[in-house]
N, C-alpha and C. Protein backbone atom coordinates (compact mmCIF):
# COMPACT_ATOMS: atom_id res chain seq x y z
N UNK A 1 -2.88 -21.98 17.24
CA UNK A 1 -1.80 -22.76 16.65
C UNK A 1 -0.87 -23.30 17.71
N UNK A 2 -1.20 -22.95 19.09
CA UNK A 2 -0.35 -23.37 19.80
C UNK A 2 -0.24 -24.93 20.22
N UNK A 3 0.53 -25.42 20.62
CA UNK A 3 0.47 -27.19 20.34
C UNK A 3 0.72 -27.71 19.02
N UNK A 4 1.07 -27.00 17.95
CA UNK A 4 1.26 -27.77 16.51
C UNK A 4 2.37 -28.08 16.69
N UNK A 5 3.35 -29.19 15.89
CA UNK A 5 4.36 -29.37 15.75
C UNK A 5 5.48 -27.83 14.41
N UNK A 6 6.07 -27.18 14.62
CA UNK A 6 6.80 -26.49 14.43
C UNK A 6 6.60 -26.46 12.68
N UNK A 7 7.28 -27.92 12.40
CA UNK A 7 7.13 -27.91 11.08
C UNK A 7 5.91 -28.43 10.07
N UNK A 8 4.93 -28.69 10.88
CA UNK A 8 3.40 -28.65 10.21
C UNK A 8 2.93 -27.11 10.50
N UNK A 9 3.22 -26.14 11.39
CA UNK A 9 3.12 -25.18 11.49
C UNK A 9 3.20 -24.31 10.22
N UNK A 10 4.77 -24.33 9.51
CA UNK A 10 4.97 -23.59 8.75
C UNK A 10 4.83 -24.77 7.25
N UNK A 11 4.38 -25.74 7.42
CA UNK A 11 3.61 -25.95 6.31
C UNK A 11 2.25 -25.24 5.88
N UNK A 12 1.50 -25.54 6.98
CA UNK A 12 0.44 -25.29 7.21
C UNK A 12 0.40 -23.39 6.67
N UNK A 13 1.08 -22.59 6.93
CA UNK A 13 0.92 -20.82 6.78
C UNK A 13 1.88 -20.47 5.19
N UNK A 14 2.51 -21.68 4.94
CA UNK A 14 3.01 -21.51 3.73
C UNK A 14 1.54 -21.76 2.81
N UNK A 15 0.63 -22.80 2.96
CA UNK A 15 -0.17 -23.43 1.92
C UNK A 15 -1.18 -22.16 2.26
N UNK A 16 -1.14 -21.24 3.49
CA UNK A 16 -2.38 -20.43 3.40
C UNK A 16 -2.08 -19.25 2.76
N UNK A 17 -0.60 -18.40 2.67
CA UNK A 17 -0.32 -17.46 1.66
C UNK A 17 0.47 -17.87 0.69
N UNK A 18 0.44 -19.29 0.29
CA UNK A 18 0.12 -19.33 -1.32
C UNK A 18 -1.39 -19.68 -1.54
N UNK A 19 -2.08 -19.97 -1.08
CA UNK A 19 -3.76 -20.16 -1.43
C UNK A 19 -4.20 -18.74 -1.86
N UNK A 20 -4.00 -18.03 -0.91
CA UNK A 20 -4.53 -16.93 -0.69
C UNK A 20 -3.64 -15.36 -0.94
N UNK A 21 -2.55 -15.80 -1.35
CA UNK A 21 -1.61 -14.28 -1.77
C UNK A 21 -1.56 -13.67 -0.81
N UNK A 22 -1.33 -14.41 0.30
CA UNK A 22 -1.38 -13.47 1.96
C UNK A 22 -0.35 -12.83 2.01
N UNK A 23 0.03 -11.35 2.99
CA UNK A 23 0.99 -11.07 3.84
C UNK A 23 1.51 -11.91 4.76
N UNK A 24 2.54 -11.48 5.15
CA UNK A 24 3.00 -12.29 6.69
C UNK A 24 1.87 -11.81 7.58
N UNK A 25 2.07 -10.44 7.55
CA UNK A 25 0.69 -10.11 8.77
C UNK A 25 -0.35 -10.43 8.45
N UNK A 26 -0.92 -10.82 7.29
CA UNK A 26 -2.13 -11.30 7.15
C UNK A 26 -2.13 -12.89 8.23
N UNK A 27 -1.22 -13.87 7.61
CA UNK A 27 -1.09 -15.19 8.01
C UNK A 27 -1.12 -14.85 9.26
N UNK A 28 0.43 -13.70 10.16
CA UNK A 28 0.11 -14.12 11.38
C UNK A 28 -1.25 -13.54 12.41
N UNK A 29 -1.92 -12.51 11.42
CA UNK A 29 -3.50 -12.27 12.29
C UNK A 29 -4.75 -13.77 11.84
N UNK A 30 -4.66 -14.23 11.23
CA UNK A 30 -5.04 -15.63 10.50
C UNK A 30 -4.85 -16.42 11.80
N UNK A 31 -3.94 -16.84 12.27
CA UNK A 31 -2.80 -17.63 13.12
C UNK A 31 -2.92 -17.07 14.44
N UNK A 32 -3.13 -16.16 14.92
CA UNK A 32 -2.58 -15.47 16.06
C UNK A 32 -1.33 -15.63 16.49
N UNK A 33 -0.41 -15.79 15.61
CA UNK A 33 0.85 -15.90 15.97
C UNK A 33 1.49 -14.52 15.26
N UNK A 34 2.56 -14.27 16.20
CA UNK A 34 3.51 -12.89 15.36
C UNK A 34 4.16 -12.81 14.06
N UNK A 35 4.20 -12.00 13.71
CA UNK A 35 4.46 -11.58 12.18
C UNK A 35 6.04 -12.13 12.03
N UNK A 36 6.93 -11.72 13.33
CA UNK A 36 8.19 -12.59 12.78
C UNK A 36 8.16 -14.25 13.41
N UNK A 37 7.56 -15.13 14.04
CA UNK A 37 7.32 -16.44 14.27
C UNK A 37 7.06 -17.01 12.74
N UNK A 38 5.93 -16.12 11.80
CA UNK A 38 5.54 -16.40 10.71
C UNK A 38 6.50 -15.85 9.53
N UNK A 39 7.11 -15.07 9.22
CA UNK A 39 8.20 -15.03 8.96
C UNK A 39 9.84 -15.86 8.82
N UNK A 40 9.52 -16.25 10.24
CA UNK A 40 10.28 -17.13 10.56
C UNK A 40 10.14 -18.78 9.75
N UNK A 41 9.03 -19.15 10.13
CA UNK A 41 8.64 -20.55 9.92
C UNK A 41 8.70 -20.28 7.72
N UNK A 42 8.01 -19.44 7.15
CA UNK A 42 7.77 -19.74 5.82
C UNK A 42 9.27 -19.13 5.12
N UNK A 43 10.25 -18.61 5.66
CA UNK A 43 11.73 -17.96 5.03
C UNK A 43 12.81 -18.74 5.40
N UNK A 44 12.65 -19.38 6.68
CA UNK A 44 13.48 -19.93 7.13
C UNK A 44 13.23 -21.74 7.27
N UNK A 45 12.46 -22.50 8.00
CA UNK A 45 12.13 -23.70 8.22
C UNK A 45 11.46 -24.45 6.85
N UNK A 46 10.63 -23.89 5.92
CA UNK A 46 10.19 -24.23 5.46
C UNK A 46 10.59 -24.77 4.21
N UNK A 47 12.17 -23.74 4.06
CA UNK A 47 13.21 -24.02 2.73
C UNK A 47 13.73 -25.73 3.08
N UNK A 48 13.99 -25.84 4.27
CA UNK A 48 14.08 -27.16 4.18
C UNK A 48 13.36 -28.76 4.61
N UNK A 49 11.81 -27.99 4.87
CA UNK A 49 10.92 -28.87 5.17
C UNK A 49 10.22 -28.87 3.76
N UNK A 50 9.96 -28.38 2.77
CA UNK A 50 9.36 -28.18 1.48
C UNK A 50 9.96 -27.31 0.38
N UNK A 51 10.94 -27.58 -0.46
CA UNK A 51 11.86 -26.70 -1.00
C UNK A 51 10.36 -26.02 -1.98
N UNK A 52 9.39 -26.85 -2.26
CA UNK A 52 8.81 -26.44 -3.57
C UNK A 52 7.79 -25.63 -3.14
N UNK A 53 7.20 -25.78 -2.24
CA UNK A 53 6.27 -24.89 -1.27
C UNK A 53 7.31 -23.34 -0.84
N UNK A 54 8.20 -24.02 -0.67
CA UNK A 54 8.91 -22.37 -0.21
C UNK A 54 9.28 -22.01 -1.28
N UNK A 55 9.63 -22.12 -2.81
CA UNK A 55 9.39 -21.04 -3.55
C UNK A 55 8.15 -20.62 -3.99
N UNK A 56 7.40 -21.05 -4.25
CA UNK A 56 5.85 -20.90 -4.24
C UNK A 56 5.69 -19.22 -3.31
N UNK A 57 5.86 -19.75 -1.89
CA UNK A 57 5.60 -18.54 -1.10
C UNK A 57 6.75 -17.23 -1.35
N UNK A 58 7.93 -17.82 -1.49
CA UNK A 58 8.63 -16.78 -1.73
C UNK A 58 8.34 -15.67 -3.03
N UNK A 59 8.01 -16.56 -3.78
CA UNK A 59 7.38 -15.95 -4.98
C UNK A 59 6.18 -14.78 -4.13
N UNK A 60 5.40 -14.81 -4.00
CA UNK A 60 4.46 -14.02 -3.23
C UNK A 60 5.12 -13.33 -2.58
N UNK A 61 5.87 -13.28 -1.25
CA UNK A 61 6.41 -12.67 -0.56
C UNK A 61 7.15 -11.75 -1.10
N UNK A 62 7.91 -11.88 -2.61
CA UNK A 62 8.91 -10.83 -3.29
C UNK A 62 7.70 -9.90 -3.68
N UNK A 63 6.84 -10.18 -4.02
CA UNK A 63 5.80 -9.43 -5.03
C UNK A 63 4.77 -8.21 -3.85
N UNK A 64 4.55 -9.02 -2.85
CA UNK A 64 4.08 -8.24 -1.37
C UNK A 64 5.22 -7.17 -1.02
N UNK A 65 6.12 -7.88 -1.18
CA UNK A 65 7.56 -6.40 -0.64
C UNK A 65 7.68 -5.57 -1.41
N UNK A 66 7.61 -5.92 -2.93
CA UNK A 66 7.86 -4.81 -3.97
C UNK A 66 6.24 -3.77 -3.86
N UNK A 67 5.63 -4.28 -3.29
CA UNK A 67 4.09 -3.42 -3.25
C UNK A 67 3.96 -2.61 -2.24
N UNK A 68 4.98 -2.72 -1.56
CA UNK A 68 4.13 -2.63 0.17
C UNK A 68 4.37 -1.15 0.11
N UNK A 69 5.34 -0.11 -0.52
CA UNK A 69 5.52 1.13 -0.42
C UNK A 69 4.13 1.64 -1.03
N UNK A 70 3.36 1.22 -1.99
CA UNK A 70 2.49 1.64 -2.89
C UNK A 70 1.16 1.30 -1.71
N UNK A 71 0.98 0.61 -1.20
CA UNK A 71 -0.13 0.00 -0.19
C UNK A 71 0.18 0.89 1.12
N UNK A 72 1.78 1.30 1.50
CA UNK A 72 1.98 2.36 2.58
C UNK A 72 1.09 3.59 2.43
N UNK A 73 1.58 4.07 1.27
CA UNK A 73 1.35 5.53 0.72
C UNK A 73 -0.75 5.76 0.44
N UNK A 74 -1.04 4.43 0.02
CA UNK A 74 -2.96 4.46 0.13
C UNK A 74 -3.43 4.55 1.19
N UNK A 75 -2.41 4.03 2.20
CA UNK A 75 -3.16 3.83 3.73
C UNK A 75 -3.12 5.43 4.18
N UNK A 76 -1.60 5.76 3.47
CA UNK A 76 -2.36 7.41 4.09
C UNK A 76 -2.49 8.16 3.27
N UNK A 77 -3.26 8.22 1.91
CA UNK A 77 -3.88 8.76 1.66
C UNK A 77 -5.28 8.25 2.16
N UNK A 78 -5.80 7.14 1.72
CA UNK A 78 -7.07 7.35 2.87
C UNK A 78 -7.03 8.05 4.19
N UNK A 79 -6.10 7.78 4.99
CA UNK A 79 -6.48 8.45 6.24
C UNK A 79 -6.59 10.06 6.36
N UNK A 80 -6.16 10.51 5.21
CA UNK A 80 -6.06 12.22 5.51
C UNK A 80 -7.24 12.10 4.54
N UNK A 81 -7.92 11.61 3.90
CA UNK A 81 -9.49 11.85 3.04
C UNK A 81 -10.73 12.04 4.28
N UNK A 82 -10.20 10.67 5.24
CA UNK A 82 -11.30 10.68 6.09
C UNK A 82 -10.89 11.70 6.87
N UNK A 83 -9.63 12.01 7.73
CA UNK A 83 -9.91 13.26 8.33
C UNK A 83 -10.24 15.11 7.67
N UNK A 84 -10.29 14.31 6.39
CA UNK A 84 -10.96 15.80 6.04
C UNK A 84 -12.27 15.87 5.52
N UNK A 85 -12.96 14.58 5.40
CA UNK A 85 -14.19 14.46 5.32
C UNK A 85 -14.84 15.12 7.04
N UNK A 86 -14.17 14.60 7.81
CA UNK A 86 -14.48 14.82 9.20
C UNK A 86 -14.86 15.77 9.68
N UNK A 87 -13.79 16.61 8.98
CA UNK A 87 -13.57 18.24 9.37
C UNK A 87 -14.49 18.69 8.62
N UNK A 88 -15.44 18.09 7.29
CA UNK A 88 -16.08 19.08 6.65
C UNK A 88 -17.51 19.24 7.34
C-alpha cells in the first residue's frame, strides 16, 4: 500500500471491512500496514472523505469491539486444550 494516496488508502480498507466484516488487524495484516495507520485512516480520515462509508464501517467496528472480550477468552481457551492435549 505504500505509494497510495492517503485518502484512497482509507477508502480503499474501509470498502474491505465493510465487504468482509474485517477487524482492524485483519485489514491491517490484509494491507501490511499497522493496526493504528488503519485505525487511523477508517475512524478518523474517512469521516470526512466518505461520511456514508464511515458509518457503514463504524457499524462493524462497534460490533467487533463489543465481541472482542468473547473472541479473547476462546483464544485461550483453545490454547490451554492444546496444551493439554500435548501433555496427554
Amino acid at each position: 500500500m505504500k505509494g497510495v494516496v492517503v485518502e484512497e488508502r482509507a477508502v480503499e480498507l474501509g470498502n474491505y471491512i465493510l465487504e468482509h466484516k474485517a477487524t482492524v488487524r485483519a485489514a491491517a495484516k490484509r494491507y501490511g500496514i499497522s493496526k493504528s495507520t488503519v485505525h487511523k485512516d477508517v475512524a478518523q480520515r474517512l469521516k470526512n472523505i466518505d461520511p456514508a462509508l464511515y458509518r457503514g464501517v463504524k457499524q462493524i467496528l462497534d460490533v467487533n469491539k463489543a465481541q472482542r472480550h468473547i473472541r479473547g477468552g476462546m483464544a485461550t481457551r483453545m490454547k490451554y486444550q492444546r496444551e493439554a492435549e500435548h501433555k496427554a
